[in-house]
C-alpha atoms as a PDB file:
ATOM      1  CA  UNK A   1      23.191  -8.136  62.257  1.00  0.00           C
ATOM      2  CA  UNK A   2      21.771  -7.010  59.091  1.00  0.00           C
ATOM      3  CA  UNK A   3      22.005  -8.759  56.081  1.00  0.00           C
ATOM      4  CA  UNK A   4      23.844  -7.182  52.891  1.00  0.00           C
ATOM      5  CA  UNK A   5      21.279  -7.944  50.167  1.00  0.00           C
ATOM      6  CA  UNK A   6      18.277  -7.182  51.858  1.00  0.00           C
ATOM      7  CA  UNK A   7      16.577  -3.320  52.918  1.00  0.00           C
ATOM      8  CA  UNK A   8      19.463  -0.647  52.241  1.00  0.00           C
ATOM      9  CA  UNK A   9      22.946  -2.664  52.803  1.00  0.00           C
ATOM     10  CA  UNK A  10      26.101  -2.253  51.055  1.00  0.00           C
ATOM     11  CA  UNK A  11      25.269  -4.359  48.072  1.00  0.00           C
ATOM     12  CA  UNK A  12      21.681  -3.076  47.846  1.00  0.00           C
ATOM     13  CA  UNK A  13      22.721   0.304  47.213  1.00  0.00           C
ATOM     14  CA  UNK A  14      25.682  -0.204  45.176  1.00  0.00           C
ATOM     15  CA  UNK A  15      23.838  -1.229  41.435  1.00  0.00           C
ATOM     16  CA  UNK A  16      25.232   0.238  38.170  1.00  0.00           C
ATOM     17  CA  UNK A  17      24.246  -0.273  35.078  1.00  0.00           C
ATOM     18  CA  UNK A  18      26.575  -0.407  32.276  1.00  0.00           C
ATOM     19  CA  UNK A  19      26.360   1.796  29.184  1.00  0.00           C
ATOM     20  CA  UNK A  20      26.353  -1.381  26.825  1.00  0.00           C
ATOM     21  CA  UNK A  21      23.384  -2.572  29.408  1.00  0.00           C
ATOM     22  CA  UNK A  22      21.738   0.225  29.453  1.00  0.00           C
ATOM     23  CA  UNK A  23      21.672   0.536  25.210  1.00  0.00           C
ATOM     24  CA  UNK A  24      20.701  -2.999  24.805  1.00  0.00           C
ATOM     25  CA  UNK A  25      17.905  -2.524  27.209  1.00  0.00           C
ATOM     26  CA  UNK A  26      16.604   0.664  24.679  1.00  0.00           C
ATOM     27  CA  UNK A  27      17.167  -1.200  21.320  1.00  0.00           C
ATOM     28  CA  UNK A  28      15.173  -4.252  23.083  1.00  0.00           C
ATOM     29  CA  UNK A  29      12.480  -1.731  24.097  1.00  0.00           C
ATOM     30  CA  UNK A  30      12.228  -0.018  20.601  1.00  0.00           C
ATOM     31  CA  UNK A  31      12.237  -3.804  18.992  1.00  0.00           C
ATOM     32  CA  UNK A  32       8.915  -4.408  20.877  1.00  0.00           C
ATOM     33  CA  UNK A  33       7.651  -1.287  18.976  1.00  0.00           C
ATOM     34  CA  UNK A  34       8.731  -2.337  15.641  1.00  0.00           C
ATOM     35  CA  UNK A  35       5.357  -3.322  13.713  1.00  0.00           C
ATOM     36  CA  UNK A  36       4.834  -5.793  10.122  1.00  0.00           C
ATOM     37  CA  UNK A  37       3.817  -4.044   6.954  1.00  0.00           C
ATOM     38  CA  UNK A  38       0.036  -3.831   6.037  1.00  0.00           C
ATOM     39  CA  UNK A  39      -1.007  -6.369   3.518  1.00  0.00           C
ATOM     40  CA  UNK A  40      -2.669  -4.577   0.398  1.00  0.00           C
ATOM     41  CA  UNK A  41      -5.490  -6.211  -1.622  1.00  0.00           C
ATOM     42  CA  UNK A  42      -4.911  -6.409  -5.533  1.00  0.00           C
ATOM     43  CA  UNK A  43      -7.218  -3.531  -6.138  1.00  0.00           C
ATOM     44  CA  UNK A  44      -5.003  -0.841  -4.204  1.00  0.00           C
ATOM     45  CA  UNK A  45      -2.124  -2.187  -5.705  1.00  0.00           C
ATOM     46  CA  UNK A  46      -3.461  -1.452  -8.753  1.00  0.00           C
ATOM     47  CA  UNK A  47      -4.774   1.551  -7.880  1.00  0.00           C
ATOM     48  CA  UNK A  48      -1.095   2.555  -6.311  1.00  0.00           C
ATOM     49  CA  UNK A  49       1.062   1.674  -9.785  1.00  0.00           C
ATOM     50  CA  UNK A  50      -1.975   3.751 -11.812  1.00  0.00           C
ATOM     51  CA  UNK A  51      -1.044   6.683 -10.153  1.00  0.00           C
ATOM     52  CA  UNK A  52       2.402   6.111  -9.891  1.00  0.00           C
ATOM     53  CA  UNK A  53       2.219   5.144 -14.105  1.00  0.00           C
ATOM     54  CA  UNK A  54       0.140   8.852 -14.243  1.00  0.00           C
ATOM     55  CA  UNK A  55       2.804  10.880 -12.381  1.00  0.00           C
ATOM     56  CA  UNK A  56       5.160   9.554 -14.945  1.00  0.00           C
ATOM     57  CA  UNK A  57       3.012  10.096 -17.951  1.00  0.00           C
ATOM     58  CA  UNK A  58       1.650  13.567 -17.010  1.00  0.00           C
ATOM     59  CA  UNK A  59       4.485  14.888 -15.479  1.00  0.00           C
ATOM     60  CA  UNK A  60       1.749  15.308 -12.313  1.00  0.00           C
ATOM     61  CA  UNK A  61       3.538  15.463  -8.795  1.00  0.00           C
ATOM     62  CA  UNK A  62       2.607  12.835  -6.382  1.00  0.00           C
ATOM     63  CA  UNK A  63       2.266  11.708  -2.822  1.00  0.00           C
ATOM     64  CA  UNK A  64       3.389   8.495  -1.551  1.00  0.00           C
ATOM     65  CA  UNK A  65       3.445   6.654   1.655  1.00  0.00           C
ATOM     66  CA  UNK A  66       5.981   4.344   2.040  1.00  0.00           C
ATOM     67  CA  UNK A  67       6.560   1.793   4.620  1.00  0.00           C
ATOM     68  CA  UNK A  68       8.892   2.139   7.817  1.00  0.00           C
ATOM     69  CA  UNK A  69       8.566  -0.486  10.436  1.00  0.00           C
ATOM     70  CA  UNK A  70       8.360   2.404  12.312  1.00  0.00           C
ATOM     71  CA  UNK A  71       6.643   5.345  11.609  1.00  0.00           C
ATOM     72  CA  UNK A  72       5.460   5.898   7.923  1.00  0.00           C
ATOM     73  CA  UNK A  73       7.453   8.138   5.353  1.00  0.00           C
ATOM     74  CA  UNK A  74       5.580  10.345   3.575  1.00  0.00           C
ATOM     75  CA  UNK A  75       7.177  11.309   0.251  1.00  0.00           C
ATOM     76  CA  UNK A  76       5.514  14.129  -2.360  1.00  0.00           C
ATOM     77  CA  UNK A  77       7.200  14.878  -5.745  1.00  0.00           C
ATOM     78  CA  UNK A  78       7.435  14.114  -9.513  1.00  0.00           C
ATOM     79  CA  UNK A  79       7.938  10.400 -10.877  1.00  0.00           C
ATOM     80  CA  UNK A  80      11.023  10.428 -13.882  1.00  0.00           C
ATOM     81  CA  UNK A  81      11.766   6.771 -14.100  1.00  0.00           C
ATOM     82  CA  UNK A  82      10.497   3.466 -13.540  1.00  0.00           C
ATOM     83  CA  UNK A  83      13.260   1.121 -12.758  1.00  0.00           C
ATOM     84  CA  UNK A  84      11.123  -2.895 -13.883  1.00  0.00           C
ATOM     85  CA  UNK A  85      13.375  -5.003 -12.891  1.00  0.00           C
ATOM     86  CA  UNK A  86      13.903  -3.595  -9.472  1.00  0.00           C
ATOM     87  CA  UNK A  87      10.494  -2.884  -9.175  1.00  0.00           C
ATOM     88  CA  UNK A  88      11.194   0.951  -7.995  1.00  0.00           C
ATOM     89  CA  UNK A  89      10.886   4.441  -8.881  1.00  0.00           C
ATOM     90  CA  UNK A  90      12.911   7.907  -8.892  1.00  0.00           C
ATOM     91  CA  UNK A  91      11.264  10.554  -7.019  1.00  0.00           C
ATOM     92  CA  UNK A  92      12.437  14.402  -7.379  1.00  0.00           C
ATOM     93  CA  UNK A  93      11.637  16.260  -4.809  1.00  0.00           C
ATOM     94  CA  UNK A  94      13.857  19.060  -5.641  1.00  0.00           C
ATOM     95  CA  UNK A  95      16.700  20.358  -7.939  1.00  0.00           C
ATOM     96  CA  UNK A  96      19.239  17.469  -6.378  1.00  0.00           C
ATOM     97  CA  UNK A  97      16.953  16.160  -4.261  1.00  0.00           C
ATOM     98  CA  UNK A  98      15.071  12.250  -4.844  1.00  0.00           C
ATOM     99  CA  UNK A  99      14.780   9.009  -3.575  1.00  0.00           C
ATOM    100  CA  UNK A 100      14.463   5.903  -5.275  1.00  0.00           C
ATOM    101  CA  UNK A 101      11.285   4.017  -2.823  1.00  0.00           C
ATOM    102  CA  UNK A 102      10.356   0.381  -4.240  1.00  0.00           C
ATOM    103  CA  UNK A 103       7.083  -0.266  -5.217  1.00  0.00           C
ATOM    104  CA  UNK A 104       6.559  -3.137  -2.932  1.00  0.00           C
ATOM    105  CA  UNK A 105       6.959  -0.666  -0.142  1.00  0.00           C
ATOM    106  CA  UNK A 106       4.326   2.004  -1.110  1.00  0.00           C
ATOM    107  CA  UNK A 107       1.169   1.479   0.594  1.00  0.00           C
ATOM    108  CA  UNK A 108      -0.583   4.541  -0.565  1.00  0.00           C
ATOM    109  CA  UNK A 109      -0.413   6.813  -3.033  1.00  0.00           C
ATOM    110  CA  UNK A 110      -2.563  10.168  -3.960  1.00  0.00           C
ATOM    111  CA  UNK A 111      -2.558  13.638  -6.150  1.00  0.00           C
END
């Protein structure tokens, strides 16, 4: 006789997987794809709160890149306020439309 756990018994055929299995398998699999934030030298630091200080100044619109473990957000409108000691900055985009990205988290910025 044929054993149960081996070649296409009863208990060989018969595997679920649970729906709370299944979604901790996923988040698991998009952990591994998770990746660390670049490190900047001083110079494009400097060079990113220059042009973030301009856009502010010259009422010039902006684009920034900002951070996201996983895919980079890239974020294109008008500086109105520097927040110092929370180190961030209010971006318009639109009429009711802005976002408030910290500095630290830029890691480019262009005209």
């Amino acid at each position: 006789m044929a054993s149960k756990l081996t070649g296409n018994g009863i208990i060989e055929g018969s595997r679920i997987i649970l729906p709370e299995h299944r979604d901790a398998y996923v988040e698991a699999m998009s952990e591994q794809e998770r990746r660390g934030k670049p490190v900047l030298d001083e110079q494009e630091i400097q060079l990113i709160e220059q042009a973030i200080l301009e856009s502010y100044q010259e009422c010039r619109f902006i684009t920034l890149t900002v951070f996201n473990p996983f895919d980079d957000e890239e974020l294109r409108g008008l500086v109105t306020a520097i927040d110092k000691p929370n180190r961030r900055i209010k971006l318009v985009r639109g009429d009711e439309d802005y976002s408030w990205p910290k500095i630290e988290e830029i890691i480019k910025a262009s005209f």
